[in-house]
PDB file of N, CA and C in Angstrom:
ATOM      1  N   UNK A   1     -84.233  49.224 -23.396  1.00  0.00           N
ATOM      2  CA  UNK A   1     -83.075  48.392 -23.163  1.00  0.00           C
ATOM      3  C   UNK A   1     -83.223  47.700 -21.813  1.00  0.00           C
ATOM      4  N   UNK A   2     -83.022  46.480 -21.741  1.00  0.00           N
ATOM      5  CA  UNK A   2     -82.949  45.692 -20.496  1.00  0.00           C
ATOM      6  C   UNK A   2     -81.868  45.464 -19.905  1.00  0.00           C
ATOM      7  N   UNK A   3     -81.646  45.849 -18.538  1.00  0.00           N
ATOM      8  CA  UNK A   3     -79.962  45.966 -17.573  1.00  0.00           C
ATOM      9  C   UNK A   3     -80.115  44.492 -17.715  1.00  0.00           C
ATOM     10  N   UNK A   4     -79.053  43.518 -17.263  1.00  0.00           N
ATOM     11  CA  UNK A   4     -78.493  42.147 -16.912  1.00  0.00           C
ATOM     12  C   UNK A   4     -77.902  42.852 -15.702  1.00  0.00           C
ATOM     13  N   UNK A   5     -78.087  43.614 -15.031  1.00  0.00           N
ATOM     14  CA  UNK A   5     -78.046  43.894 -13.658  1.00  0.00           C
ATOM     15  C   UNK A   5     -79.480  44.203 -13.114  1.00  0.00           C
ATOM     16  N   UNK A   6     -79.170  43.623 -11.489  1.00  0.00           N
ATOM     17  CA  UNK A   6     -80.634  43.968 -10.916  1.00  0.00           C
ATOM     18  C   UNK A   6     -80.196  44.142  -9.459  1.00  0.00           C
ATOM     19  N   UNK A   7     -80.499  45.572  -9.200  1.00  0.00           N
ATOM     20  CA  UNK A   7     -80.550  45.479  -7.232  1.00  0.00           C
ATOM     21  C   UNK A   7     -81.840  45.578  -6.619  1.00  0.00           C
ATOM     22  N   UNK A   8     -81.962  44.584  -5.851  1.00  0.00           N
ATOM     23  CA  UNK A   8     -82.912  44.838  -4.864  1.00  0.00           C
ATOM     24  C   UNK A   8     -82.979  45.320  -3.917  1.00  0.00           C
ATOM     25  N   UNK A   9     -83.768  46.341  -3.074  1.00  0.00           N
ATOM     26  CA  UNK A   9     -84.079  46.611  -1.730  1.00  0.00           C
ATOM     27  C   UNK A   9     -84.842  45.904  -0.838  1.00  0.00           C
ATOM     28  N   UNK A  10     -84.831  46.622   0.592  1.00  0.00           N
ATOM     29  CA  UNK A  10     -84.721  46.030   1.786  1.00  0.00           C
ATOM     30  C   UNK A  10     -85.993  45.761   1.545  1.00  0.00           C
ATOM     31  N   UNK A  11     -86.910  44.725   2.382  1.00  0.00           N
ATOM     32  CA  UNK A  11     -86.132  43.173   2.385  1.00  0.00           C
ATOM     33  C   UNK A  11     -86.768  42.412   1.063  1.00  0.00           C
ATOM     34  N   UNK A  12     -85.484  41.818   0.917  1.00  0.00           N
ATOM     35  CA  UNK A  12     -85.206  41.217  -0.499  1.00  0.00           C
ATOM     36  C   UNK A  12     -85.801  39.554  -0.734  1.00  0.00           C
ATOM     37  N   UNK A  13     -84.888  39.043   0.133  1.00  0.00           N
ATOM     38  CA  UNK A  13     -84.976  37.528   0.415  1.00  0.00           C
ATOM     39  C   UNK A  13     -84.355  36.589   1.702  1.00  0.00           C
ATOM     40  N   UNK A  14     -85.012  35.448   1.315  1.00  0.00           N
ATOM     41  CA  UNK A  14     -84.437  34.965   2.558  1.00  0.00           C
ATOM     42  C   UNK A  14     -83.910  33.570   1.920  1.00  0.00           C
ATOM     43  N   UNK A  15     -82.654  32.821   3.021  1.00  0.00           N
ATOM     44  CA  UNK A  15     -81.565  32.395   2.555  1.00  0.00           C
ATOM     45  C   UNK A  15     -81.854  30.781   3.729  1.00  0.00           C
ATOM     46  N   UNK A  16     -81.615  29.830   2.952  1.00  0.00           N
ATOM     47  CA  UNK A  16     -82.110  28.904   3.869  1.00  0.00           C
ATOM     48  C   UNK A  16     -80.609  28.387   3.743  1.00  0.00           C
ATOM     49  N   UNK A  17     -79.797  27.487   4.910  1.00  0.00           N
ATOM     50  CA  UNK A  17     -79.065  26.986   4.430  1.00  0.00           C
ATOM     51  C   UNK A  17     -79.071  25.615   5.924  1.00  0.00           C
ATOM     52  N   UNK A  18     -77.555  24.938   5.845  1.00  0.00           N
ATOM     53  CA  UNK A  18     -77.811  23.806   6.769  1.00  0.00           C
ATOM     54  C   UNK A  18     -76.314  23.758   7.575  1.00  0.00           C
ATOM     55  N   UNK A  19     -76.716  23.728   9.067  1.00  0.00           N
ATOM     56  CA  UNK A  19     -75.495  23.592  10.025  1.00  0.00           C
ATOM     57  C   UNK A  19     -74.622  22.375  10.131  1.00  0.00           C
ATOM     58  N   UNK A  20     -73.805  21.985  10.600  1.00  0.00           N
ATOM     59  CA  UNK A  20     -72.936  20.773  10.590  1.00  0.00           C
ATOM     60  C   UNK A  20     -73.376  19.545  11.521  1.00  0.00           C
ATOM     61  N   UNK A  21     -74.543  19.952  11.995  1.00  0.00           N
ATOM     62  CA  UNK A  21     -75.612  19.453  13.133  1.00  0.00           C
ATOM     63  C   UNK A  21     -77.092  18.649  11.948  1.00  0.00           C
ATOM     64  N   UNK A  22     -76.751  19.412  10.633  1.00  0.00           N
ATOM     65  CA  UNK A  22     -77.768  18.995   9.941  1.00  0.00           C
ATOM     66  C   UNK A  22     -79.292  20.232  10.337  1.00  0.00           C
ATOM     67  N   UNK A  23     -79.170  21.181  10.513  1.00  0.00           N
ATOM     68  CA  UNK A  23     -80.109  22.284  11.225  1.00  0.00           C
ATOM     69  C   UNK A  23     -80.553  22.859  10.085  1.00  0.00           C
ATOM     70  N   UNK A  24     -82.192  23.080   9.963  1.00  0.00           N
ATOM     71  CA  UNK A  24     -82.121  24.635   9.006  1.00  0.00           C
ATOM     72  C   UNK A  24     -81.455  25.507   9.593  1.00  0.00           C
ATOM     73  N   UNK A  25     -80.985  27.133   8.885  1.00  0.00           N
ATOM     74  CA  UNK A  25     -80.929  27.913   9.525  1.00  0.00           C
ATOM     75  C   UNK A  25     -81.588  29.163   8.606  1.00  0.00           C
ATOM     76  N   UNK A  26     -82.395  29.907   9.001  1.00  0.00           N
ATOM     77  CA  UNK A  26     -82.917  30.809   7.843  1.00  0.00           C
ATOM     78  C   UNK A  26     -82.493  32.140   8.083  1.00  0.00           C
ATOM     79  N   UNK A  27     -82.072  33.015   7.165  1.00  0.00           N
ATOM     80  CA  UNK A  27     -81.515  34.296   7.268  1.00  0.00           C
ATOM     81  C   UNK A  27     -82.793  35.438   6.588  1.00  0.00           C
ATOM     82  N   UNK A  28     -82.709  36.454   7.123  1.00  0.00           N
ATOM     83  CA  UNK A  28     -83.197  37.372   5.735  1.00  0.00           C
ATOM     84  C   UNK A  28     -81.945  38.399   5.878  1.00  0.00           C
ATOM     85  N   UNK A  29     -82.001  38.693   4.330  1.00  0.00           N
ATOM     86  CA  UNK A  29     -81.171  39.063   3.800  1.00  0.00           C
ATOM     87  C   UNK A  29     -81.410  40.187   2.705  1.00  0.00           C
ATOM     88  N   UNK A  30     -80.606  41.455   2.932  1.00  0.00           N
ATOM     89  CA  UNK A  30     -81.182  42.680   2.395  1.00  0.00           C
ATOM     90  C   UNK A  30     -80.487  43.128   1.217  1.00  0.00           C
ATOM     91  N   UNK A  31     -79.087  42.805   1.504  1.00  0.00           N
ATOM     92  CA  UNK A  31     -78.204  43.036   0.267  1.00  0.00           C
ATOM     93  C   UNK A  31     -77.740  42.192  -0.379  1.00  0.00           C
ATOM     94  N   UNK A  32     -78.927  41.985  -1.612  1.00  0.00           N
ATOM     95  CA  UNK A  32     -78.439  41.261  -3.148  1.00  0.00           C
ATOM     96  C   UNK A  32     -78.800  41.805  -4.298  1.00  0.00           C
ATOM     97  N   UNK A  33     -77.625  41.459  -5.407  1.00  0.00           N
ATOM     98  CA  UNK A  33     -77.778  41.770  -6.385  1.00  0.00           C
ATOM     99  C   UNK A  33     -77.657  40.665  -7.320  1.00  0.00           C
ATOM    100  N   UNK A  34     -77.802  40.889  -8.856  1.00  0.00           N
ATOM    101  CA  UNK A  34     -77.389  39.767  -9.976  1.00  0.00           C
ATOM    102  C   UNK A  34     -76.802  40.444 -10.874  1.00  0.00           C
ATOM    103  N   UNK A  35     -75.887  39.923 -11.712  1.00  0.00           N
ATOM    104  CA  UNK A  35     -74.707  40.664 -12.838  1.00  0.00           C
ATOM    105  C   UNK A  35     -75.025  39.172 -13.585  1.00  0.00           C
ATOM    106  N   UNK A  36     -75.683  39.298 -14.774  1.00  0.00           N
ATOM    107  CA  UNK A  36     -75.851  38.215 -15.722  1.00  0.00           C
ATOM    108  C   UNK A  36     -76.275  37.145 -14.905  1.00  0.00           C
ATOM    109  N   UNK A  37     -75.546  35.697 -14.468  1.00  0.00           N
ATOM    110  CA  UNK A  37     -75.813  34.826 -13.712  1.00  0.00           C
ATOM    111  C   UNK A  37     -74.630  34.479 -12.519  1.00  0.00           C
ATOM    112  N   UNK A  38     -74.813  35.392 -12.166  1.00  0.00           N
ATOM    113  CA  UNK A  38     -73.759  35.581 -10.956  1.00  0.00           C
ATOM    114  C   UNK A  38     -74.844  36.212  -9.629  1.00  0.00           C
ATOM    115  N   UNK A  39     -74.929  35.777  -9.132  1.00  0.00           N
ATOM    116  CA  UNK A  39     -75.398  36.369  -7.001  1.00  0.00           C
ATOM    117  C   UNK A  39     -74.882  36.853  -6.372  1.00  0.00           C
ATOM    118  N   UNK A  40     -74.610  37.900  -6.138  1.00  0.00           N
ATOM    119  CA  UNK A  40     -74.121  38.285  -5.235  1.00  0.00           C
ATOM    120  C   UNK A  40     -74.883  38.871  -3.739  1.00  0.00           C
ATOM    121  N   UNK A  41     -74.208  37.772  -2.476  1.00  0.00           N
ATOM    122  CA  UNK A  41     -75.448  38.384  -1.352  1.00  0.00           C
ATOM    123  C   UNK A  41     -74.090  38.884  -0.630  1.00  0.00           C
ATOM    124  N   UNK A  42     -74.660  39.926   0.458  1.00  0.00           N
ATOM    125  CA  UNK A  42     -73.789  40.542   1.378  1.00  0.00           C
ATOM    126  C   UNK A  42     -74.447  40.332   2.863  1.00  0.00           C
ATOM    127  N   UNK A  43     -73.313  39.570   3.689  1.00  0.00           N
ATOM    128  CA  UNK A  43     -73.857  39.265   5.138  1.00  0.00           C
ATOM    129  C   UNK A  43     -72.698  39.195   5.790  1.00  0.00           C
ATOM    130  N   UNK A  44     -72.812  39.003   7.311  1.00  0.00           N
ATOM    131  CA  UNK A  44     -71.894  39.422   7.922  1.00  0.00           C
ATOM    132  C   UNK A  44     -71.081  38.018   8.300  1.00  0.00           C
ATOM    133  N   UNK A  45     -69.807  38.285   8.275  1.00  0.00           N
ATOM    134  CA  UNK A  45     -68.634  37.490   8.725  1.00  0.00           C
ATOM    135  C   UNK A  45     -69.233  36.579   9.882  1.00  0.00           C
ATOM    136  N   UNK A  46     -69.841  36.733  10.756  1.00  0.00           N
ATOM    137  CA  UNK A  46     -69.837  36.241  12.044  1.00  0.00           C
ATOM    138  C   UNK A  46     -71.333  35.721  12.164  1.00  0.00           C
ATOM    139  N   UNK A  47     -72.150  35.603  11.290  1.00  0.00           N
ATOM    140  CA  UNK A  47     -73.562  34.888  10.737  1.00  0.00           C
ATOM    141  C   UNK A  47     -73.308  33.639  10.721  1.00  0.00           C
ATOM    142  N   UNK A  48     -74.401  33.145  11.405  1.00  0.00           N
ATOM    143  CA  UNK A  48     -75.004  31.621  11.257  1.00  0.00           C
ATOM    144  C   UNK A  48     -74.352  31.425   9.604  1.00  0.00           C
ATOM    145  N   UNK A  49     -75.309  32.041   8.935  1.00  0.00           N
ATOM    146  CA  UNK A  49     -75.330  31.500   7.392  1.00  0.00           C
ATOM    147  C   UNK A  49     -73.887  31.768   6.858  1.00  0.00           C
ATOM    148  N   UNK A  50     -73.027  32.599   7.622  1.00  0.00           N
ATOM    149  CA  UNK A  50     -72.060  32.567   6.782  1.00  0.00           C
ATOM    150  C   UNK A  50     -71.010  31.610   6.820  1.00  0.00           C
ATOM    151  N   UNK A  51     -71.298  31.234   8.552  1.00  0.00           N
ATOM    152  CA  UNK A  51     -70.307  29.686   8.875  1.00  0.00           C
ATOM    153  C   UNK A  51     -71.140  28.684   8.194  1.00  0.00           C
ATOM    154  N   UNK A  52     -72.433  28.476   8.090  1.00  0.00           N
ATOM    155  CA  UNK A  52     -72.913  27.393   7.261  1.00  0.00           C
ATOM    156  C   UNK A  52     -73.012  27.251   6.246  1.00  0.00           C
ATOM    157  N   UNK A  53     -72.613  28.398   5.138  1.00  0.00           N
ATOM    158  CA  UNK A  53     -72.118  28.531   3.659  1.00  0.00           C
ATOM    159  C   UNK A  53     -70.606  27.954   3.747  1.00  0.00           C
ATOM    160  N   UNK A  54     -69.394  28.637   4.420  1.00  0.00           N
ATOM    161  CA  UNK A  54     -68.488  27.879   4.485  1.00  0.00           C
ATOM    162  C   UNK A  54     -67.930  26.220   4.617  1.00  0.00           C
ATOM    163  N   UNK A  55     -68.932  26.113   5.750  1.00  0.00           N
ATOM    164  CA  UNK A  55     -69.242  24.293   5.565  1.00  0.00           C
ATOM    165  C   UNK A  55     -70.001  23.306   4.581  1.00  0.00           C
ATOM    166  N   UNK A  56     -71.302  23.931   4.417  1.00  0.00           N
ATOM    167  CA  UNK A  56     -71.062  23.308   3.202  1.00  0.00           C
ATOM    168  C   UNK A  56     -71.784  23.270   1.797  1.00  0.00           C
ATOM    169  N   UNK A  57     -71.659  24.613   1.916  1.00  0.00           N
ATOM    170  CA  UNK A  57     -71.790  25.217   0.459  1.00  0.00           C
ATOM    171  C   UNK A  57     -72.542  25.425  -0.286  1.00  0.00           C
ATOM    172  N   UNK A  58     -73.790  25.247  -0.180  1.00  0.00           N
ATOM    173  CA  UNK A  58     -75.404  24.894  -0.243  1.00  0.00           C
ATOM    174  C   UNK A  58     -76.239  25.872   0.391  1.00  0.00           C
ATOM    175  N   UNK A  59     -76.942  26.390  -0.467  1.00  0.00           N
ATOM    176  CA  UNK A  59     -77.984  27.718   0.231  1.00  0.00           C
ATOM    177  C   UNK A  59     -78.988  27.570  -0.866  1.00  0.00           C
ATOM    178  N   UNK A  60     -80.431  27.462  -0.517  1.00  0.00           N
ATOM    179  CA  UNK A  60     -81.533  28.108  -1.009  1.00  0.00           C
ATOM    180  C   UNK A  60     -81.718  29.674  -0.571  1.00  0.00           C
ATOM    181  N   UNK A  61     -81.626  30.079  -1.759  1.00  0.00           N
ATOM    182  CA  UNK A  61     -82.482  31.760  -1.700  1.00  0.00           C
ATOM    183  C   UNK A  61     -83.732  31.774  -2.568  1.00  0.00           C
ATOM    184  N   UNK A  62     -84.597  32.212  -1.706  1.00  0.00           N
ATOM    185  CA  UNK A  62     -85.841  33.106  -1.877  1.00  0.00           C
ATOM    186  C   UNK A  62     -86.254  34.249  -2.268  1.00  0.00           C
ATOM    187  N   UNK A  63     -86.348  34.490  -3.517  1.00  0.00           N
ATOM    188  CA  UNK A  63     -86.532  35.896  -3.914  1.00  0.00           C
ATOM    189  C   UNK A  63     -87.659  35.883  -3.520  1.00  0.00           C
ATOM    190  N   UNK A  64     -87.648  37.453  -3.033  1.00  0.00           N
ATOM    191  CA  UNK A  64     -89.523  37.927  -3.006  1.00  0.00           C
ATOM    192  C   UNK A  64     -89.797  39.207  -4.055  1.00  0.00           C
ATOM    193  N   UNK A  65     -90.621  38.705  -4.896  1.00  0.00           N
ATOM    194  CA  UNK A  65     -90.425  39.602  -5.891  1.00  0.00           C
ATOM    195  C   UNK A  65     -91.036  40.919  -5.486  1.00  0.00           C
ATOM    196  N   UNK A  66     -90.975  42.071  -6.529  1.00  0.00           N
ATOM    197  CA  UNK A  66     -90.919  43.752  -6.532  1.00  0.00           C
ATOM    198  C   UNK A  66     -92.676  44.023  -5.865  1.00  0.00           C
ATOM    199  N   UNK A  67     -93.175  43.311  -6.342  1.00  0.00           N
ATOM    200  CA  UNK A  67     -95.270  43.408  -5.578  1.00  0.00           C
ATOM    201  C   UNK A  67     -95.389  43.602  -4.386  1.00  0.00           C
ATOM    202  N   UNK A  68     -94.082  42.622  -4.217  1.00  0.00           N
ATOM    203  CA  UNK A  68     -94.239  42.369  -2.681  1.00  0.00           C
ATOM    204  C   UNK A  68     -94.079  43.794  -2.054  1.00  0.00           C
TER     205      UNK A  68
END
């Protein structure tokens, strides 16, 4: 049987996103999961990426797969 859930461990991926300056900003990022087609990442309130997800809404993530 195949889960439609998947957790990954540390370190997972990394999260590119863009400041209001127009900036990369790159995160890595340890806690994510997937539930069907849903993402869920966990980062902290007070993160670059999390004020630059709020603005504007746009993130590349990088999985690094299980080999790694």
């Amino acid at each position: 049987m195949k889960s439609k859930t998947l957790y990954w461990g540390f370190p997972v991926c990394i999260i590119s996103s863009i400041d209001e300056n127009k900036n990369t900003n790159i995160t890595p990022i340890s806690s994510i999961y997937n539930v069907n087609d849903i993402v869920m990442i966990g980062i902290n309130t007070s993160s670059n990426a999390y004020k630059n997800i709020k603005t504007n809404k746009n993130i590349i993530i990088n999985v690094i797969t299980d080999t790694m």
